[in-house]
PDB file of N, CA and C in Angstrom:
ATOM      1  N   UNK A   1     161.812  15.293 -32.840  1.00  0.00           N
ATOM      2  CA  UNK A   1     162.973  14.452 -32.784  1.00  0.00           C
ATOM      3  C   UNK A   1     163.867  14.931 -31.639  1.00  0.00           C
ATOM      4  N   UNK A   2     164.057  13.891 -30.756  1.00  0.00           N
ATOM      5  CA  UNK A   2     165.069  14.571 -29.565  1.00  0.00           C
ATOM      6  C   UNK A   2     166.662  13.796 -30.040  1.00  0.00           C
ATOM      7  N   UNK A   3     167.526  14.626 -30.148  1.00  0.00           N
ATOM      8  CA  UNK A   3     168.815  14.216 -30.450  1.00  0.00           C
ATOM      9  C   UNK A   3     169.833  14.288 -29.015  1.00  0.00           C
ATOM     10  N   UNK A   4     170.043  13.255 -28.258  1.00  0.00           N
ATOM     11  CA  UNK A   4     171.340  13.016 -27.062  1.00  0.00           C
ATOM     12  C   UNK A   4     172.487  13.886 -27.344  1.00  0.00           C
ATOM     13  N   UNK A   5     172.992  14.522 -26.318  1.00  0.00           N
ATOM     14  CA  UNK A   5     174.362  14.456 -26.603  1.00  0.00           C
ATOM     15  C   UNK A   5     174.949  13.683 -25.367  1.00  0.00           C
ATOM     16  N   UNK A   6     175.719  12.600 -26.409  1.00  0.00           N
ATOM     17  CA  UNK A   6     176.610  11.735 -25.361  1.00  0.00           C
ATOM     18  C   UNK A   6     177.529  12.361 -24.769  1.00  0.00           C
ATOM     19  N   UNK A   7     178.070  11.824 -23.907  1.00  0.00           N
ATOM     20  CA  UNK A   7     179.936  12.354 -23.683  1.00  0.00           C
ATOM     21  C   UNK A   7     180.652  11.937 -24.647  1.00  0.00           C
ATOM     22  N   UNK A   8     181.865  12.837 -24.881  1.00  0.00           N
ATOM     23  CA  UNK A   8     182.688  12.807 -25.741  1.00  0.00           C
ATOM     24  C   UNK A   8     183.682  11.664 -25.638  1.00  0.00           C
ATOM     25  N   UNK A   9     184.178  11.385 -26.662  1.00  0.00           N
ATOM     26  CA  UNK A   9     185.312  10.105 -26.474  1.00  0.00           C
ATOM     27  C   UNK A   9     186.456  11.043 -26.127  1.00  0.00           C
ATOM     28  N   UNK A  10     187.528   9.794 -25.578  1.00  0.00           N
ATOM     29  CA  UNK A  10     188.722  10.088 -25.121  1.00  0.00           C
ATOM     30  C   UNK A  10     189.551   9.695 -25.896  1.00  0.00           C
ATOM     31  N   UNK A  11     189.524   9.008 -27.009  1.00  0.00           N
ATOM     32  CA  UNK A  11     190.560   8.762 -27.757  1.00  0.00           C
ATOM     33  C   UNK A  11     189.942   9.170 -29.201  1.00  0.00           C
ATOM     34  N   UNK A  12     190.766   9.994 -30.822  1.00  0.00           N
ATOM     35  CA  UNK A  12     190.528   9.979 -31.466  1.00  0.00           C
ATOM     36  C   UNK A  12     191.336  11.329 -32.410  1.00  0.00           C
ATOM     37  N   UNK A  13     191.183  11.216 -33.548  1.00  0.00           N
ATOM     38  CA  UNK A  13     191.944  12.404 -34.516  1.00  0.00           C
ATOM     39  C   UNK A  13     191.163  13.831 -34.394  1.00  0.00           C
ATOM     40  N   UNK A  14     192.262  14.848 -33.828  1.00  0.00           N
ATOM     41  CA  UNK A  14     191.887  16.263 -33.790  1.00  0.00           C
ATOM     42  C   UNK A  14     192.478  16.611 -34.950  1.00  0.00           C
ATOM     43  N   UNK A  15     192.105  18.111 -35.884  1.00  0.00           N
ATOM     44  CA  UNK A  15     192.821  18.605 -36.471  1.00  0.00           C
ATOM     45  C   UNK A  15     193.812  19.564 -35.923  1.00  0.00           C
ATOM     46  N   UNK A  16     195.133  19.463 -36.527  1.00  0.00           N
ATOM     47  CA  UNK A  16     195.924  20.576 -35.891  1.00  0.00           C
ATOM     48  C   UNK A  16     195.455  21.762 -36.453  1.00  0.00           C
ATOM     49  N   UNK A  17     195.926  22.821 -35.475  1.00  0.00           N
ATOM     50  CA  UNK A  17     195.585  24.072 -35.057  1.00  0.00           C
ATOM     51  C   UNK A  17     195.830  24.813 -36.729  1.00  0.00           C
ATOM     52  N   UNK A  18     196.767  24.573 -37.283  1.00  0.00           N
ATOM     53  CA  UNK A  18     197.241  25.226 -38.662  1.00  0.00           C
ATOM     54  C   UNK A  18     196.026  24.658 -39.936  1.00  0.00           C
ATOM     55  N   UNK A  19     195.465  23.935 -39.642  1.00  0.00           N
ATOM     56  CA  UNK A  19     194.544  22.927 -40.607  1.00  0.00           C
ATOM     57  C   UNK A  19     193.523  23.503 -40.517  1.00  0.00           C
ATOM     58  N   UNK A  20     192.877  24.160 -39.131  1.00  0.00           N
ATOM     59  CA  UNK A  20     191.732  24.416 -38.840  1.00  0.00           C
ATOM     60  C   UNK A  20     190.934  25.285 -39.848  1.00  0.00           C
ATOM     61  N   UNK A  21     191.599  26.726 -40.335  1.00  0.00           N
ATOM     62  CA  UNK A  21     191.369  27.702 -40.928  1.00  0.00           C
ATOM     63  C   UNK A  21     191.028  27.120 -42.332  1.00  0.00           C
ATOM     64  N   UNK A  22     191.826  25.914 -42.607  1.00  0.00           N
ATOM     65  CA  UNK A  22     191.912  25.766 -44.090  1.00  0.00           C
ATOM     66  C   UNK A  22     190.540  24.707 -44.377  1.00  0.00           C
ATOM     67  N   UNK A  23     190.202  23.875 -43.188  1.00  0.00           N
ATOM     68  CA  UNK A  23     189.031  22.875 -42.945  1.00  0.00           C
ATOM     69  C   UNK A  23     187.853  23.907 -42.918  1.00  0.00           C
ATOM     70  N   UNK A  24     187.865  25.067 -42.370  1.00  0.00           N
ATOM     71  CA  UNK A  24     186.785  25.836 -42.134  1.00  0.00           C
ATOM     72  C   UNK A  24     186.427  26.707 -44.022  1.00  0.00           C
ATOM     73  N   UNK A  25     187.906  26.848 -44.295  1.00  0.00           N
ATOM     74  CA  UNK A  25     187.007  27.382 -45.773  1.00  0.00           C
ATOM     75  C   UNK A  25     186.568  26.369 -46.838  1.00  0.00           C
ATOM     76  N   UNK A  26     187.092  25.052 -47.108  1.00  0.00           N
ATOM     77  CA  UNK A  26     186.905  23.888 -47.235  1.00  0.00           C
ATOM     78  C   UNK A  26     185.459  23.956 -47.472  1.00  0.00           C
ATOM     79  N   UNK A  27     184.732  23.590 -45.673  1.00  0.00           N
ATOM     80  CA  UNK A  27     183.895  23.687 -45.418  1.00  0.00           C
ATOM     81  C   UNK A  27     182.362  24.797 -46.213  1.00  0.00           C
ATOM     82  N   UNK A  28     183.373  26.041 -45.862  1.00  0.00           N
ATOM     83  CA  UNK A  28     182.101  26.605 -46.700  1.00  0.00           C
ATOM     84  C   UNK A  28     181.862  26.698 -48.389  1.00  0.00           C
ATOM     85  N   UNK A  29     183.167  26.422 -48.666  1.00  0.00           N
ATOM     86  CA  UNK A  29     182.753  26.200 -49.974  1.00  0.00           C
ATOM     87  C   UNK A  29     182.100  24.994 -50.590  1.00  0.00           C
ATOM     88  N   UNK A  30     182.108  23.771 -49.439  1.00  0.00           N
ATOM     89  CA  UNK A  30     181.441  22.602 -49.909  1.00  0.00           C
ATOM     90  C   UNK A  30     179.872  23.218 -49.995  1.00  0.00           C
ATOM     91  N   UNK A  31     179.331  24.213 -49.015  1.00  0.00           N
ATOM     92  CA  UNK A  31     178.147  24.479 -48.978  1.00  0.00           C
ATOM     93  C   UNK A  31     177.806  25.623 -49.577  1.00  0.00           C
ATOM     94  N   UNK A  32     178.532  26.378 -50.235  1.00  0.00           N
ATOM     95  CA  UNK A  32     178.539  27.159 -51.624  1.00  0.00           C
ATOM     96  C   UNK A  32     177.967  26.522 -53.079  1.00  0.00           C
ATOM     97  N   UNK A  33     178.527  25.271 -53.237  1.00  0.00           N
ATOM     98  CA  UNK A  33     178.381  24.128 -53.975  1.00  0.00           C
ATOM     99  C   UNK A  33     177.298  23.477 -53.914  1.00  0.00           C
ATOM    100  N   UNK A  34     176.984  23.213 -52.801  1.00  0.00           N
ATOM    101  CA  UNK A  34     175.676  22.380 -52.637  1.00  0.00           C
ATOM    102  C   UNK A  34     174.451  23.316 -52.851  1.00  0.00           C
ATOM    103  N   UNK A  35     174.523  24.656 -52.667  1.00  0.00           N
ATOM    104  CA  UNK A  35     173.492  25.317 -53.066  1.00  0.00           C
ATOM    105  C   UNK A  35     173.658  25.831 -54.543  1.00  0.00           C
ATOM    106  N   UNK A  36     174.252  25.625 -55.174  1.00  0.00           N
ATOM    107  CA  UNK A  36     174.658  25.704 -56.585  1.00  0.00           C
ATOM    108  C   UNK A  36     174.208  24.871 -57.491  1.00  0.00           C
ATOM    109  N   UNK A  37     174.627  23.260 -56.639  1.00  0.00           N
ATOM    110  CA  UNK A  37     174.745  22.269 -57.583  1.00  0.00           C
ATOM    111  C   UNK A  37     173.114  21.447 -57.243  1.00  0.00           C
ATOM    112  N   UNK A  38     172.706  21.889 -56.327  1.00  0.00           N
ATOM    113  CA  UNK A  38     171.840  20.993 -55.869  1.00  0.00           C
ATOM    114  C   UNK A  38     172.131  19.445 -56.230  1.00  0.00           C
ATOM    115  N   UNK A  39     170.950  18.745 -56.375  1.00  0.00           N
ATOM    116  CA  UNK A  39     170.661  17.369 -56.145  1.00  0.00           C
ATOM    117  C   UNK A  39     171.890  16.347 -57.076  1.00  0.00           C
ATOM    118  N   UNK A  40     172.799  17.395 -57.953  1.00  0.00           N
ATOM    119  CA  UNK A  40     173.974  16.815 -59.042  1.00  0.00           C
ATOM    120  C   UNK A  40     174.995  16.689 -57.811  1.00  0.00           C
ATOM    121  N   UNK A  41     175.187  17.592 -56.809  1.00  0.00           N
ATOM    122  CA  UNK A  41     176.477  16.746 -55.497  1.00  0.00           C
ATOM    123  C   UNK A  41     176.383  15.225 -55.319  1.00  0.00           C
ATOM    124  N   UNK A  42     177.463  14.254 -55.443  1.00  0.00           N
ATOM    125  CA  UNK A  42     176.812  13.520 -54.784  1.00  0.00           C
ATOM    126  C   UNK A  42     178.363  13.171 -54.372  1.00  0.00           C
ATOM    127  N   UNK A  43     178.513  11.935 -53.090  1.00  0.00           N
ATOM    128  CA  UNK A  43     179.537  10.988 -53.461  1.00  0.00           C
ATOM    129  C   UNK A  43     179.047   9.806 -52.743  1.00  0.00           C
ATOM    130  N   UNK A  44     179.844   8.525 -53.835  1.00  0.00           N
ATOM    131  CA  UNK A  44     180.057   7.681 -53.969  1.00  0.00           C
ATOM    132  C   UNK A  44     178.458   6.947 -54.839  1.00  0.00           C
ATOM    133  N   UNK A  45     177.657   8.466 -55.576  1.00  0.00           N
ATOM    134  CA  UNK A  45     177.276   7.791 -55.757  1.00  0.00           C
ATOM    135  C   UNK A  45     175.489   8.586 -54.859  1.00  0.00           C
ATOM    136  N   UNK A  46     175.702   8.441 -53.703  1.00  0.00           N
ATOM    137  CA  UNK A  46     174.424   9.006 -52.846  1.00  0.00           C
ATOM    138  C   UNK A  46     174.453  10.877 -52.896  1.00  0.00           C
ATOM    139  N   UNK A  47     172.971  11.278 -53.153  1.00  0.00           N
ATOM    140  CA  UNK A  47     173.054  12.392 -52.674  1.00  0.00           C
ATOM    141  C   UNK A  47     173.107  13.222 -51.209  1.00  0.00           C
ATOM    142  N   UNK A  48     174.019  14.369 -51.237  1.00  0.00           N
ATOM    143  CA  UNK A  48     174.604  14.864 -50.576  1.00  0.00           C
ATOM    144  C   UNK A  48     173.338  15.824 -49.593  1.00  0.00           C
ATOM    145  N   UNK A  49     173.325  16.094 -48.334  1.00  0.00           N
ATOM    146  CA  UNK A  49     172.221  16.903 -47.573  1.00  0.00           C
ATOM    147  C   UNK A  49     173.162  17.985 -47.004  1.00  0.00           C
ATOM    148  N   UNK A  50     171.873  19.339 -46.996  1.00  0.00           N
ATOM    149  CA  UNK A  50     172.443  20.206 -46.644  1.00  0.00           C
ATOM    150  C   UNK A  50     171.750  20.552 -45.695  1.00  0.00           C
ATOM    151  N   UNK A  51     172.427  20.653 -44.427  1.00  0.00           N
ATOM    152  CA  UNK A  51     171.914  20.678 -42.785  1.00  0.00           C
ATOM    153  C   UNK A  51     172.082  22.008 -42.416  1.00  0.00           C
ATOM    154  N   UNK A  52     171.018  22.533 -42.222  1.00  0.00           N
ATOM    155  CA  UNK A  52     170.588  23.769 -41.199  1.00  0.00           C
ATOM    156  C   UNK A  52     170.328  23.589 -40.189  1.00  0.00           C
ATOM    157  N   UNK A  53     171.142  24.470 -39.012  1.00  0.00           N
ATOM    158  CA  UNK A  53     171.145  24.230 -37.631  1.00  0.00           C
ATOM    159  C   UNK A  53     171.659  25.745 -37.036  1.00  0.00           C
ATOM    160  N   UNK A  54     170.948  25.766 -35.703  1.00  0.00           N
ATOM    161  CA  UNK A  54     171.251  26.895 -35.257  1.00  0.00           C
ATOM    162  C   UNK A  54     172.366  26.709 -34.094  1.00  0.00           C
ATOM    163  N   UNK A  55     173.641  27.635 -33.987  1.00  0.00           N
ATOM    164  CA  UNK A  55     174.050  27.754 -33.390  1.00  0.00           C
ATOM    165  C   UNK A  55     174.139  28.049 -31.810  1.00  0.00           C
ATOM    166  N   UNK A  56     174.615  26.983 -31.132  1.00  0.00           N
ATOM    167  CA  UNK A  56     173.953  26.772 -29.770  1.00  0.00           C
ATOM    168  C   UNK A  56     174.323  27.480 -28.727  1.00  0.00           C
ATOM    169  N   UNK A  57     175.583  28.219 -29.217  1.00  0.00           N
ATOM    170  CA  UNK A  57     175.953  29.245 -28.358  1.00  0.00           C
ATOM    171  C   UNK A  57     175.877  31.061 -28.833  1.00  0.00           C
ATOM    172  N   UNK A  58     175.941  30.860 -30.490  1.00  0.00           N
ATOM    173  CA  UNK A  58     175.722  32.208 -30.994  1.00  0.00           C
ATOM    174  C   UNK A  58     174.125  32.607 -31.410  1.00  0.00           C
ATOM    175  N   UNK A  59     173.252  31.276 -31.594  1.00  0.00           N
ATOM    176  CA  UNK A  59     172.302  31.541 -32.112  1.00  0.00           C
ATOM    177  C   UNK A  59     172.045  31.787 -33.467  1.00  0.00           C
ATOM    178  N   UNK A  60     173.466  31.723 -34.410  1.00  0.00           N
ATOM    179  CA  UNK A  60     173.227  32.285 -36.006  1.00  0.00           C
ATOM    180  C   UNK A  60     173.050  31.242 -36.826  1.00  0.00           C
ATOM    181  N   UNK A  61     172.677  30.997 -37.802  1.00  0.00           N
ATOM    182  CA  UNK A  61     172.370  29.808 -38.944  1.00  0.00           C
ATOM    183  C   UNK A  61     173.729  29.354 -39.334  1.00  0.00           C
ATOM    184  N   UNK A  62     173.832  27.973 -39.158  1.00  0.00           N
ATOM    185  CA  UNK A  62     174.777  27.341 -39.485  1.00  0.00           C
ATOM    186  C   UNK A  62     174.449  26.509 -40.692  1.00  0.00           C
ATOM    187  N   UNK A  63     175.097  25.911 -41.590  1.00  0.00           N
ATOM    188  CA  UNK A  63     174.957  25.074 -42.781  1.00  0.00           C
ATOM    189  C   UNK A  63     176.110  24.212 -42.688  1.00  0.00           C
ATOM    190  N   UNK A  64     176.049  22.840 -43.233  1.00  0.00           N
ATOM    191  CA  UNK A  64     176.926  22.148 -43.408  1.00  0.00           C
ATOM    192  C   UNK A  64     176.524  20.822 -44.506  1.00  0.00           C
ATOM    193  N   UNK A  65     177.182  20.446 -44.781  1.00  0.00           N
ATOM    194  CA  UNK A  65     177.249  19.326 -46.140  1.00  0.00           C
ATOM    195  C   UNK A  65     177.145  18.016 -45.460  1.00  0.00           C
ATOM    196  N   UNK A  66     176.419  17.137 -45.235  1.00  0.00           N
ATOM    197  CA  UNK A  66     176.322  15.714 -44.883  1.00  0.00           C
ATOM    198  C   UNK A  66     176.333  14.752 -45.702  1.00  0.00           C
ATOM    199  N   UNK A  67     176.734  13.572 -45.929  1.00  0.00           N
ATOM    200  CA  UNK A  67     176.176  12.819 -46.937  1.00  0.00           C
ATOM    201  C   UNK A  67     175.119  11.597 -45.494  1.00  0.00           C
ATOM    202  N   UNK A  68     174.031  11.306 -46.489  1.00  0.00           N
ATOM    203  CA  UNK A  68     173.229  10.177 -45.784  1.00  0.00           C
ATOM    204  C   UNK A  68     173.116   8.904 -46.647  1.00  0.00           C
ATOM    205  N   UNK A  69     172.106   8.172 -45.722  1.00  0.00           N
ATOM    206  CA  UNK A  69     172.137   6.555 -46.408  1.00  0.00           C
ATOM    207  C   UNK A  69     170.938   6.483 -46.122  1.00  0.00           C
ATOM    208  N   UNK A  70     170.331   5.656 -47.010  1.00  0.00           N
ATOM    209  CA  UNK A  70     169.159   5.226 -46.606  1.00  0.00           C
ATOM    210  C   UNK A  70     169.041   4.041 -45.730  1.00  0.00           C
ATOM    211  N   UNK A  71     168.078   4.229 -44.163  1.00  0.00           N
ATOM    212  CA  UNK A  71     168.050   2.976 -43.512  1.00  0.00           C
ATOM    213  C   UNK A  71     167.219   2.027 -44.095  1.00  0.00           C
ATOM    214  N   UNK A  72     167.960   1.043 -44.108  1.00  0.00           N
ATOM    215  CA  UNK A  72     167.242  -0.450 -44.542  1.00  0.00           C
ATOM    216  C   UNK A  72     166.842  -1.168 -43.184  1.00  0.00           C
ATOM    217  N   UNK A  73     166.720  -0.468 -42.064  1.00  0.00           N
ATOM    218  CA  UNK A  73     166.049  -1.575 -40.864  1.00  0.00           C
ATOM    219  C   UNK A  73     164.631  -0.949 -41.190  1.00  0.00           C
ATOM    220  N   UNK A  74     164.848   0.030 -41.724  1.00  0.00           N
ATOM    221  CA  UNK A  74     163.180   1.323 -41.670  1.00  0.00           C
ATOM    222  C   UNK A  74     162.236   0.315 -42.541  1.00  0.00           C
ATOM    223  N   UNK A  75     160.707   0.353 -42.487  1.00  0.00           N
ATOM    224  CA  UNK A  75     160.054  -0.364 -43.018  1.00  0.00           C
ATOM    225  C   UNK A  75     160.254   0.050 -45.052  1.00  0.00           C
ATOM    226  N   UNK A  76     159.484  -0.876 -45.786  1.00  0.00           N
ATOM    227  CA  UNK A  76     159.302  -0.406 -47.132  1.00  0.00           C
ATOM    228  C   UNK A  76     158.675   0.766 -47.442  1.00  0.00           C
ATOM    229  N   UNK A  77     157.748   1.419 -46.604  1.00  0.00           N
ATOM    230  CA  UNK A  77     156.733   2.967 -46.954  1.00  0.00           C
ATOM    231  C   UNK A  77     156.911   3.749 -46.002  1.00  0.00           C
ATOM    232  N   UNK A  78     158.460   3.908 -45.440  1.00  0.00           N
ATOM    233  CA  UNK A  78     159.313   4.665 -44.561  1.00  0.00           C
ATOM    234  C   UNK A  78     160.431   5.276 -45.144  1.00  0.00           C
ATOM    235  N   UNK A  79     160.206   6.363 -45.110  1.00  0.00           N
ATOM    236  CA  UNK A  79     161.879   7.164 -46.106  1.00  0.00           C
ATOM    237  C   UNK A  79     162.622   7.235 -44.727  1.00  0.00           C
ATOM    238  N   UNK A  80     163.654   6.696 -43.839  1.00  0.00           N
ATOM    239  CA  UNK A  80     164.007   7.508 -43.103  1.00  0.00           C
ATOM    240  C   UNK A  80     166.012   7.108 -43.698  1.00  0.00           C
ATOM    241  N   UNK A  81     166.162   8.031 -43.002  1.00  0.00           N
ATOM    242  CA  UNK A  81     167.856   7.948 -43.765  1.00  0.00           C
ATOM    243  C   UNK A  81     168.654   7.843 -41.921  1.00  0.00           C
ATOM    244  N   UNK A  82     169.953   8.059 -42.758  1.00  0.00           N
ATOM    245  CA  UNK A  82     170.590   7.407 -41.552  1.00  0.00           C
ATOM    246  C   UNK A  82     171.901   8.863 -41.435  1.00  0.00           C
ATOM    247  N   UNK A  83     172.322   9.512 -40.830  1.00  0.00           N
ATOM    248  CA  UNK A  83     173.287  10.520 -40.709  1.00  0.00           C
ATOM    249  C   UNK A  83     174.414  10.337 -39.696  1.00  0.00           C
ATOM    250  N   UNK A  84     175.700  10.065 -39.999  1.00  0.00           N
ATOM    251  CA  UNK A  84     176.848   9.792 -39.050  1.00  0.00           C
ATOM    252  C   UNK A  84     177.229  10.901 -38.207  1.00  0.00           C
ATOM    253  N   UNK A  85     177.273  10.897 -37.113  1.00  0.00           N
ATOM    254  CA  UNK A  85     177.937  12.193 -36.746  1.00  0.00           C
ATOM    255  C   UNK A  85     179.308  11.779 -36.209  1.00  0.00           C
ATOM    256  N   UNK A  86     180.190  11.230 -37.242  1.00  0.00           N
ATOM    257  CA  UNK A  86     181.429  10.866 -36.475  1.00  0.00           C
ATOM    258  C   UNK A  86     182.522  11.850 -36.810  1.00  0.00           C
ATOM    259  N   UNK A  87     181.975  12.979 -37.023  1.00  0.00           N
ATOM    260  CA  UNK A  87     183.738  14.149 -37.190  1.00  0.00           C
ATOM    261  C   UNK A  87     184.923  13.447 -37.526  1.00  0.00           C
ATOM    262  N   UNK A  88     184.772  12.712 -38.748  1.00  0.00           N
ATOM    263  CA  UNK A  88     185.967  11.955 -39.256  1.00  0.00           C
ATOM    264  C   UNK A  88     186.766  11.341 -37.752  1.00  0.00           C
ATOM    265  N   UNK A  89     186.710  10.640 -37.187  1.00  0.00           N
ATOM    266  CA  UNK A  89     187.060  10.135 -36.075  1.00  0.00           C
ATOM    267  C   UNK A  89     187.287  10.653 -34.949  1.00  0.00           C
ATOM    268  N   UNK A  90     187.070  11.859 -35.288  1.00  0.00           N
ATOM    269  CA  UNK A  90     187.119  12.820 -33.685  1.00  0.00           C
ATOM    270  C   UNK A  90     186.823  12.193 -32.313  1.00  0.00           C
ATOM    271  N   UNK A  91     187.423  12.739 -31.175  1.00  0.00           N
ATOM    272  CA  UNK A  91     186.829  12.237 -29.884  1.00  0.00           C
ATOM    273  C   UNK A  91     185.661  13.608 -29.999  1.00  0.00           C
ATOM    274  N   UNK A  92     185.879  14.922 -30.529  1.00  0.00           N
ATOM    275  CA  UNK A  92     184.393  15.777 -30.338  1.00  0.00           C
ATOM    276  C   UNK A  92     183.769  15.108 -31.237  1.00  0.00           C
ATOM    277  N   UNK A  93     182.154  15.506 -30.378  1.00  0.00           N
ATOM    278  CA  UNK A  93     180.932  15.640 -31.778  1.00  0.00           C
ATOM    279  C   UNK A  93     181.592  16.942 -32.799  1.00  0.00           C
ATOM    280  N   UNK A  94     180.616  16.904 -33.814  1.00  0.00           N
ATOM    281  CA  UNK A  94     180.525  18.003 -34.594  1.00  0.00           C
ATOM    282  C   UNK A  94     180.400  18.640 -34.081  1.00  0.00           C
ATOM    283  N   UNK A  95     180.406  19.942 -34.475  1.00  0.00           N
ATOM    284  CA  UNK A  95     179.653  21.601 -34.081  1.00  0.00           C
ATOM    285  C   UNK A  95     177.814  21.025 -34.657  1.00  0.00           C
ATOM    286  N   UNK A  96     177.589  20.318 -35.745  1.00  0.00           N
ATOM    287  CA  UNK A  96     176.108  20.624 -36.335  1.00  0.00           C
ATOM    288  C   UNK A  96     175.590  19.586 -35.179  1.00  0.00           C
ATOM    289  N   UNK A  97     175.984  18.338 -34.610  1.00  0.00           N
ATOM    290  CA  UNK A  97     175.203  17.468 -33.651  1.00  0.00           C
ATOM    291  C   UNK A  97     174.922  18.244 -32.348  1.00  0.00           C
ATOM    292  N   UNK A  98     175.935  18.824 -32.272  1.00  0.00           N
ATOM    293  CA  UNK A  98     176.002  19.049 -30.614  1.00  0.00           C
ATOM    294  C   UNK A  98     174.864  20.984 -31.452  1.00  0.00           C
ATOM    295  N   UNK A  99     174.552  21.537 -32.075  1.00  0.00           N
ATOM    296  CA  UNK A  99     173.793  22.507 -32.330  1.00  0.00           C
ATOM    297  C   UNK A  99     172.179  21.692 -31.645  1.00  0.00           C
ATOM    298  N   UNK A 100     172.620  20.395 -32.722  1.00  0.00           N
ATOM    299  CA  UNK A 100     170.926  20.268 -32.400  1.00  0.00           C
ATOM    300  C   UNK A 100     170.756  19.507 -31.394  1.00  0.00           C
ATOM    301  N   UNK A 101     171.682  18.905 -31.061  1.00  0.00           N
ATOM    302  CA  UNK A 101     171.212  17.953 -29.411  1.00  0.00           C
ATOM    303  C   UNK A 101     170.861  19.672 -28.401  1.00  0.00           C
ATOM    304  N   UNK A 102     171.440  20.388 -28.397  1.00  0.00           N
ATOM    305  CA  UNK A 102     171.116  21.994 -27.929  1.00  0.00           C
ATOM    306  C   UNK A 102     170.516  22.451 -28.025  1.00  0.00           C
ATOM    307  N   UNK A 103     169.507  22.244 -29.456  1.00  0.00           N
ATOM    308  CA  UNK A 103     168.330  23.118 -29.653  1.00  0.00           C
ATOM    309  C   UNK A 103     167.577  23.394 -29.186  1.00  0.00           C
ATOM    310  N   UNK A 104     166.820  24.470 -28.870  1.00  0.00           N
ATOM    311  CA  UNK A 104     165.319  24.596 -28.190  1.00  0.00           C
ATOM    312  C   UNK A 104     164.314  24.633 -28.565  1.00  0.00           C
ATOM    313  N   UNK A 105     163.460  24.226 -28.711  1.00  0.00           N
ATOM    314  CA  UNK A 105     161.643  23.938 -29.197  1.00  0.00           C
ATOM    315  C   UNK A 105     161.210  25.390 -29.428  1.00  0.00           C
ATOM    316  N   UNK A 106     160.806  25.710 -30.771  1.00  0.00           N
ATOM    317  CA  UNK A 106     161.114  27.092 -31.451  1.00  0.00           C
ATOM    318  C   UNK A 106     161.577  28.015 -31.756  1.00  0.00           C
ATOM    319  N   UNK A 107     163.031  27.391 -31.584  1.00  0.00           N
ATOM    320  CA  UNK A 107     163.889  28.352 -31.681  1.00  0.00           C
ATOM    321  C   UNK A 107     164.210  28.501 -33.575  1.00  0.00           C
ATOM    322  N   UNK A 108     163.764  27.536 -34.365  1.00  0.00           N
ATOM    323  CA  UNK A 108     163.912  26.982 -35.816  1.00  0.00           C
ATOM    324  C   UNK A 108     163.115  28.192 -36.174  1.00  0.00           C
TER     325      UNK A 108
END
């Protein structure tokens, strides 16, 4: 799977600087949870994925909480799902998109 990284948008919601710390533990405890709760996470309803990716500048294992959808353009005897990478409206990608648009072919 080759994943793009586009250019970034110019318009969109950053978190302020004071938020950051509190989004980052947030964060890991959503994925504390997800390895806890397994396949019982869900929201709205869909279950929740837990994305492993390597860090593109440190190299260390990253984890993060996604929710997916299943694509309905995909044929009937096709599982493929669908994953947003919209950083709640951010003009950045994520840290986990821009890991794997970065990745290198064995580096997994």
């Amino acid at each position: 799977m080759v994943v793009e990284l586009t250019p970034r948008g110019t318009r969109g919601w950053e978190a302020p600087r004071l938020l950051r710390p509190l989004i980052g533990a947030m964060s890991r405890m959503q994925v504390r949870l997800c390895h806890r709760m397994g396949d019982l996470m869900r929201v709205q309803g869909q279950p929740m994925l837990l994305l492993s990716t390597v860090g593109a500048k440190t190299g260390k294992l990253r984890q993060t909480v996604l929710c997916w959808f299943p694509d309905s353009d995909a044929s009937d005897n096709d599982n493929s799902w669908l994953v947003v990478a919209s950083g709640a409206g951010s003009a950045k990608h994520p840290a986990w998109f821009v890991n794997m648009a970065q990745s290198r072919p064995g580096l997994h």
